[in-house]
C-alpha atoms as a PDB file:
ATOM      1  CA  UNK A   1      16.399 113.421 101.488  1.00  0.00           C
ATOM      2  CA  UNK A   2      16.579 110.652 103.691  1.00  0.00           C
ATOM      3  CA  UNK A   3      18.358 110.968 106.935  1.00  0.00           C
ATOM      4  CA  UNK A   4      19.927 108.163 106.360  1.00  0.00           C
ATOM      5  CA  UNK A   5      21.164 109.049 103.273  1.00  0.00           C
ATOM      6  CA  UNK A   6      22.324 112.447 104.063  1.00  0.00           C
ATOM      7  CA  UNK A   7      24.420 110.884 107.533  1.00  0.00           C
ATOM      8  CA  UNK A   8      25.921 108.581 104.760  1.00  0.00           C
ATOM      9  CA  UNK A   9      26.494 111.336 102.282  1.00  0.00           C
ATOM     10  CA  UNK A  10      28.086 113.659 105.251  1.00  0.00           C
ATOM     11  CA  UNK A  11      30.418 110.381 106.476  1.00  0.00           C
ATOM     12  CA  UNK A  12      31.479 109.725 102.925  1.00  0.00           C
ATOM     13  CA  UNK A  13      32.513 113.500 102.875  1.00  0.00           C
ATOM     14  CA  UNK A  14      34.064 113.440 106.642  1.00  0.00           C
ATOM     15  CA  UNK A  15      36.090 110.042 105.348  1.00  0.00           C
ATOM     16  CA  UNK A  16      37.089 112.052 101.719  1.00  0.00           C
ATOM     17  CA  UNK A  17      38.280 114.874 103.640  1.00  0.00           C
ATOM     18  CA  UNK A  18      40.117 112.298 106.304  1.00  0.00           C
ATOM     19  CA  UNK A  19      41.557 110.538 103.384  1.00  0.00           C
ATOM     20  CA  UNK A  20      42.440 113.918 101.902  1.00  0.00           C
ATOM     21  CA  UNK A  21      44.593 115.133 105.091  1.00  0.00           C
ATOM     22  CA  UNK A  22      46.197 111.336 105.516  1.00  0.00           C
ATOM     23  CA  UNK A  23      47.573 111.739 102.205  1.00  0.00           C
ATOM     24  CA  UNK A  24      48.840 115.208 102.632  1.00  0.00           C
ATOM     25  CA  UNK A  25      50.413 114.045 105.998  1.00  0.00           C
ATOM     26  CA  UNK A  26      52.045 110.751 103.960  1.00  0.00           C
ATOM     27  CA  UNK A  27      53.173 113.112 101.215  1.00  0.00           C
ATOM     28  CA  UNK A  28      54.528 115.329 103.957  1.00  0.00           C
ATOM     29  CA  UNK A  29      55.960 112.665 106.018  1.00  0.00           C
ATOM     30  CA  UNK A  30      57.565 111.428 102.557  1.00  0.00           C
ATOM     31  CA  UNK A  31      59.161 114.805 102.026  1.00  0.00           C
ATOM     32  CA  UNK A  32      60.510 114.593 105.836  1.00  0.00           C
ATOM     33  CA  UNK A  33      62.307 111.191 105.207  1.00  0.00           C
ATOM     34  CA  UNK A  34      63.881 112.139 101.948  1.00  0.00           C
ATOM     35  CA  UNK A  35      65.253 115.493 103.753  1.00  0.00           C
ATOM     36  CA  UNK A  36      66.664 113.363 106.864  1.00  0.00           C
ATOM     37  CA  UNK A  37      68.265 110.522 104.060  1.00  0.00           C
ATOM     38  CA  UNK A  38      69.490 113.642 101.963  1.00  0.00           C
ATOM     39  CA  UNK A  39      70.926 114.661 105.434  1.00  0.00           C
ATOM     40  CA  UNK A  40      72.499 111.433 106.721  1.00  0.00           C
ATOM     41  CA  UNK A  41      73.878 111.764 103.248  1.00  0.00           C
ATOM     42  CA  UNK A  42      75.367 115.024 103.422  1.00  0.00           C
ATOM     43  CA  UNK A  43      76.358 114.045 107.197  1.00  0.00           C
ATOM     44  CA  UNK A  44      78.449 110.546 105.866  1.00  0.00           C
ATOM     45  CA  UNK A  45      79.841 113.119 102.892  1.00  0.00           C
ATOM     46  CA  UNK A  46      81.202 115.584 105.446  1.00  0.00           C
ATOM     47  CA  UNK A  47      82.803 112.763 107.510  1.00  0.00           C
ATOM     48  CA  UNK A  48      84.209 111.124 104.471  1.00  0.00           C
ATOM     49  CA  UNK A  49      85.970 114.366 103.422  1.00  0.00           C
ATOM     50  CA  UNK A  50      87.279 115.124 106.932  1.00  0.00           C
ATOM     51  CA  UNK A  51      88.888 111.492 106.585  1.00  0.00           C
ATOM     52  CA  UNK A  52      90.106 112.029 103.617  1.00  0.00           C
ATOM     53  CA  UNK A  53      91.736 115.790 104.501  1.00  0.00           C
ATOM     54  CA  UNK A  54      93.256 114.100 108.185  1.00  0.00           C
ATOM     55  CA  UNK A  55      94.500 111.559 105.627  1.00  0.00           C
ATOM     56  CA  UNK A  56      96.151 114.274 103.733  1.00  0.00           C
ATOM     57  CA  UNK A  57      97.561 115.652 106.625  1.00  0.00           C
ATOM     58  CA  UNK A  58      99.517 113.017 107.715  1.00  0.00           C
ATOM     59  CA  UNK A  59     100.864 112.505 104.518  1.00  0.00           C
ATOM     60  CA  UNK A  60     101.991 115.962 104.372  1.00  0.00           C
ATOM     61  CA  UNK A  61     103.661 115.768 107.516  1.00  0.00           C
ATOM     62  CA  UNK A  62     105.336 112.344 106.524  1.00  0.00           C
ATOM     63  CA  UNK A  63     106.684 114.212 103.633  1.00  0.00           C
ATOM     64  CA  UNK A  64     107.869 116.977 105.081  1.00  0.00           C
ATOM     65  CA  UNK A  65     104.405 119.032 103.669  1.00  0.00           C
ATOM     66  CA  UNK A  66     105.158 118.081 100.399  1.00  0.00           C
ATOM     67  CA  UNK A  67     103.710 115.284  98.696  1.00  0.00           C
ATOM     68  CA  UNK A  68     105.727 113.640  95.929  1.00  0.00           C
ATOM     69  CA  UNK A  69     103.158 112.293  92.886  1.00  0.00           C
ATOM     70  CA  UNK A  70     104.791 109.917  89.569  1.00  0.00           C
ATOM     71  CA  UNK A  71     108.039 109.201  89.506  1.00  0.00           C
ATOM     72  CA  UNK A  72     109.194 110.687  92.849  1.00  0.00           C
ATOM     73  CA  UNK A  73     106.593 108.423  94.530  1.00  0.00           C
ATOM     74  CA  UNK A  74     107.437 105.620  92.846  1.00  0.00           C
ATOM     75  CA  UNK A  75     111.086 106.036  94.102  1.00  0.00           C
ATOM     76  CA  UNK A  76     110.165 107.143  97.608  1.00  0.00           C
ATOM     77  CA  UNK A  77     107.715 103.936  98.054  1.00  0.00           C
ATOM     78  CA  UNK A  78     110.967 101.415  96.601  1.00  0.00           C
ATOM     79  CA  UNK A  79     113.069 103.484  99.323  1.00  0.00           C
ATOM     80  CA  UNK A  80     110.333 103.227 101.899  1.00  0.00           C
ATOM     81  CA  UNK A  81     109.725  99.193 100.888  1.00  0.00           C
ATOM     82  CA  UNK A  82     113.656  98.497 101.183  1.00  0.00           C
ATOM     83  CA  UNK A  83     114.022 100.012 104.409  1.00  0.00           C
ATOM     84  CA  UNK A  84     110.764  97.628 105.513  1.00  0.00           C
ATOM     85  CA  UNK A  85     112.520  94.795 104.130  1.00  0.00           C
ATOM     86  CA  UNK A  86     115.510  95.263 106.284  1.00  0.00           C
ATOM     87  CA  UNK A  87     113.635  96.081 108.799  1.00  0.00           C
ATOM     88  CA  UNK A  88     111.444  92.430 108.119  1.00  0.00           C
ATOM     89  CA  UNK A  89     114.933  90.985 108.119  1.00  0.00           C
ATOM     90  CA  UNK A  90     116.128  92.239 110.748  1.00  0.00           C
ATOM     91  CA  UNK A  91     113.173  91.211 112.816  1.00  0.00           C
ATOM     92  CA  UNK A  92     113.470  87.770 111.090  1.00  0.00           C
ATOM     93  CA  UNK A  93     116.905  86.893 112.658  1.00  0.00           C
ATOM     94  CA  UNK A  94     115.945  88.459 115.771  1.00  0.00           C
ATOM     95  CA  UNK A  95     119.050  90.810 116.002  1.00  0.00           C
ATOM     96  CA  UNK A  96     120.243  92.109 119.085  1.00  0.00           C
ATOM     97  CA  UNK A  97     119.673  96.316 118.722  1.00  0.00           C
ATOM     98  CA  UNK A  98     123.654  96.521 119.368  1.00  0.00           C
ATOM     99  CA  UNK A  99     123.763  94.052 116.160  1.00  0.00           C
ATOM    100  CA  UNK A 100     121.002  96.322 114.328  1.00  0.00           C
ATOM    101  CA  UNK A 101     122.697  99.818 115.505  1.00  0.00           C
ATOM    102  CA  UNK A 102     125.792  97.906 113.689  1.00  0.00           C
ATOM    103  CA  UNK A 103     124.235  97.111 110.699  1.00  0.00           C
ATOM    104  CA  UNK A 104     123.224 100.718 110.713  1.00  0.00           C
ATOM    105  CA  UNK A 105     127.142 101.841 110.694  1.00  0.00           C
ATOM    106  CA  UNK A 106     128.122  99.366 108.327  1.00  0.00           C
ATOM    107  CA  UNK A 107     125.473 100.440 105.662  1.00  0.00           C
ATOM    108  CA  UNK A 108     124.543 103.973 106.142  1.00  0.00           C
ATOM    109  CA  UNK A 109     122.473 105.450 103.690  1.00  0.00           C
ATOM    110  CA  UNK A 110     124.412 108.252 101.953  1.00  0.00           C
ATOM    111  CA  UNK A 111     123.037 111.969 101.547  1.00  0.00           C
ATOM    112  CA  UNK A 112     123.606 114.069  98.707  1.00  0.00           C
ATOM    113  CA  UNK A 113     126.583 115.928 100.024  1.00  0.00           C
ATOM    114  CA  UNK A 114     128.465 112.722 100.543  1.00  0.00           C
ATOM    115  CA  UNK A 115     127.528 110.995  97.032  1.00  0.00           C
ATOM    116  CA  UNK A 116     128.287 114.606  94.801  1.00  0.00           C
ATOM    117  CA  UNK A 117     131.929 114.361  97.072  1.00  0.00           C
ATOM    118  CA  UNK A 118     132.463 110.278  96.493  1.00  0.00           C
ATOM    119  CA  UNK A 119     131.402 111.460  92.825  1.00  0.00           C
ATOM    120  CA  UNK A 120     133.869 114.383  92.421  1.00  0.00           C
ATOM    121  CA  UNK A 121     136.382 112.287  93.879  1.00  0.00           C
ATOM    122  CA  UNK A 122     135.993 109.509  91.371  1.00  0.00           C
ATOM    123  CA  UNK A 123     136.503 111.854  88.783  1.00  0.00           C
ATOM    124  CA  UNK A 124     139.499 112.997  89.943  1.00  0.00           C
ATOM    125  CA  UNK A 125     140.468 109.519  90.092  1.00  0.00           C
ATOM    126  CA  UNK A 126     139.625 108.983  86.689  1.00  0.00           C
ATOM    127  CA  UNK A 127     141.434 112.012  85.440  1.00  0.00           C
ATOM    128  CA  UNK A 128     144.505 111.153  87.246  1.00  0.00           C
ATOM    129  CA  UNK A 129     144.234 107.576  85.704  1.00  0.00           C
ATOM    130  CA  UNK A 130     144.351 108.557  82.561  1.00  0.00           C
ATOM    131  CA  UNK A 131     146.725 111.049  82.469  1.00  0.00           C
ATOM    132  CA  UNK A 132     149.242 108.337  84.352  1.00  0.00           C
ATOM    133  CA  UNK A 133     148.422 106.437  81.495  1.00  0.00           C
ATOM    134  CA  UNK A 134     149.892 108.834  78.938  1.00  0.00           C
ATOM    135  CA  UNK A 135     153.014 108.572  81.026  1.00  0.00           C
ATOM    136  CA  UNK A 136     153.563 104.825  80.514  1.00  0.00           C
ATOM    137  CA  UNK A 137     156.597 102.750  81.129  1.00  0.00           C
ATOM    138  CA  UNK A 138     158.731 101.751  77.685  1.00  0.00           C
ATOM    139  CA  UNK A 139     159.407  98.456  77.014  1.00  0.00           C
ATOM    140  CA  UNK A 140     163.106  98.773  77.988  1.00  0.00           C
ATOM    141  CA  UNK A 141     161.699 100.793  81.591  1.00  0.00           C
ATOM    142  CA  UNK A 142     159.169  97.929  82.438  1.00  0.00           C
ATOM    143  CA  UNK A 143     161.880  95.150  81.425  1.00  0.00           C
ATOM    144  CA  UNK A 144     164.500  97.237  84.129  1.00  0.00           C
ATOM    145  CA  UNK A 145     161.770  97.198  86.455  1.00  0.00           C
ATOM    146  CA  UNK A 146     160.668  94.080  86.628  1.00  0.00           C
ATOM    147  CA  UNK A 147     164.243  92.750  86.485  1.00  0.00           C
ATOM    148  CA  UNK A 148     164.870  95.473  89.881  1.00  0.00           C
ATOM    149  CA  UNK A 149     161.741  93.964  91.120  1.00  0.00           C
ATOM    150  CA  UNK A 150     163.368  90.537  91.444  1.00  0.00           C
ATOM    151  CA  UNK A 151     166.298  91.808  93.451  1.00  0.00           C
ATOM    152  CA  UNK A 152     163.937  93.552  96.138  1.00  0.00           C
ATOM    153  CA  UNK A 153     161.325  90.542  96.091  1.00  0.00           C
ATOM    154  CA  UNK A 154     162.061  89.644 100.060  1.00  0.00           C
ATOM    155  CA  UNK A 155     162.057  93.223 100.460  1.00  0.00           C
ATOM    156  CA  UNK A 156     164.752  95.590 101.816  1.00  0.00           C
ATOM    157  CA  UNK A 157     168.406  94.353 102.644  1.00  0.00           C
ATOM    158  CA  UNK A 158     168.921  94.564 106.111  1.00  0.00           C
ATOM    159  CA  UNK A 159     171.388  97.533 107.569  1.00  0.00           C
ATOM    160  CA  UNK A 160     173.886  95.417 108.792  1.00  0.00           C
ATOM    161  CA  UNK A 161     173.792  93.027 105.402  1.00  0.00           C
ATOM    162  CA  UNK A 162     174.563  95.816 103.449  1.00  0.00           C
ATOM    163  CA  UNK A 163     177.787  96.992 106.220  1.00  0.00           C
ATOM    164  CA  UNK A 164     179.047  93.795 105.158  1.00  0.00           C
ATOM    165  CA  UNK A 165     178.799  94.033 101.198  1.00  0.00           C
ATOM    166  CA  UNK A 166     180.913  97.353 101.877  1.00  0.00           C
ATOM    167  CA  UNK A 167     183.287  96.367 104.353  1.00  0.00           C
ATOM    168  CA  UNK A 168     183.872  92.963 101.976  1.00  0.00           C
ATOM    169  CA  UNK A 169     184.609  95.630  99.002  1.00  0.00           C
END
């Protein structure tokens, strides 16, 4: 062979084998990145799950570790939006905290115990309501009353007025 020939047939194979070891670097650098994305994936997953459970947390402890889902959210957010809105209005008309600590006394929000006694109480309102109503005046008592009524109208003779209605008898 011709040296010539055989330095070009021994560079062709010394750039094949180059070539051959770039690509297994590339294909071994490509493997790299994809395990450092799949990382910085796995990394942002972690941190959005951490989020996520310190959100929980503080819900839990706004709760009182239990948090209410349906119905029983829906009434604790219209509880939690009216106490914002008096809290917007109260911030609105710029009131004094004496004038806000009075508002406070003037419309308390009720607990249980209070609104099963206010109910229990209006039942026994009720009750005795109707059973005064069984008990009703006649005609002939209500005409007597009313008619006693107008005597009484400026209220109670005086002490010494009625002295004098005896002593004039």
């Amino acid at each position: 062979m011709i040296p010539g020939k055989r330095t070009a047939i021994e560079e062709r194979e010394k750039l094949s084998a180059e070539l051959t070891e770039l690509q297994e670097r590339q294909k071994e650098l490509g493997i790299y990145k994809d395990q450092q994305a799949k990382k910085e994936k796995y990394l942002d997953l972690r941190a959005k799950m951490a989020q996520r459970q310190q959100t929980l947390k503080e819900a839990e402890s706004y709760f009182n570790g239990v948090i209410p889902k349906g119905e029983e959210l829906r009434e604790k957010a219209a509880v939690c939006n009216q106490g914002i809105s008096v809290r917007k209005a109260m911030e609105i008309y710029c009131l004094t905290e004496e004038e806000q600590a009075q508002c406070k006394d003037n419309f308390p929000m009720a607990d249980n115990a209070q609104l099963e006694e206010k109910y229990a109480e209006a039942q026994e309102l009720e009750s005795l309501e109707s059973a005064t109503r069984k008990n009703a005046l006649s005609v002939e008592e209500s005409r007597r009353l009313e008619e006693l009524s107008g005597y009484f109208a400026e209220g109670m003779p005086q002490e010494a007025e009625i002295d004098s209605v005896k002593n004039a008898w």
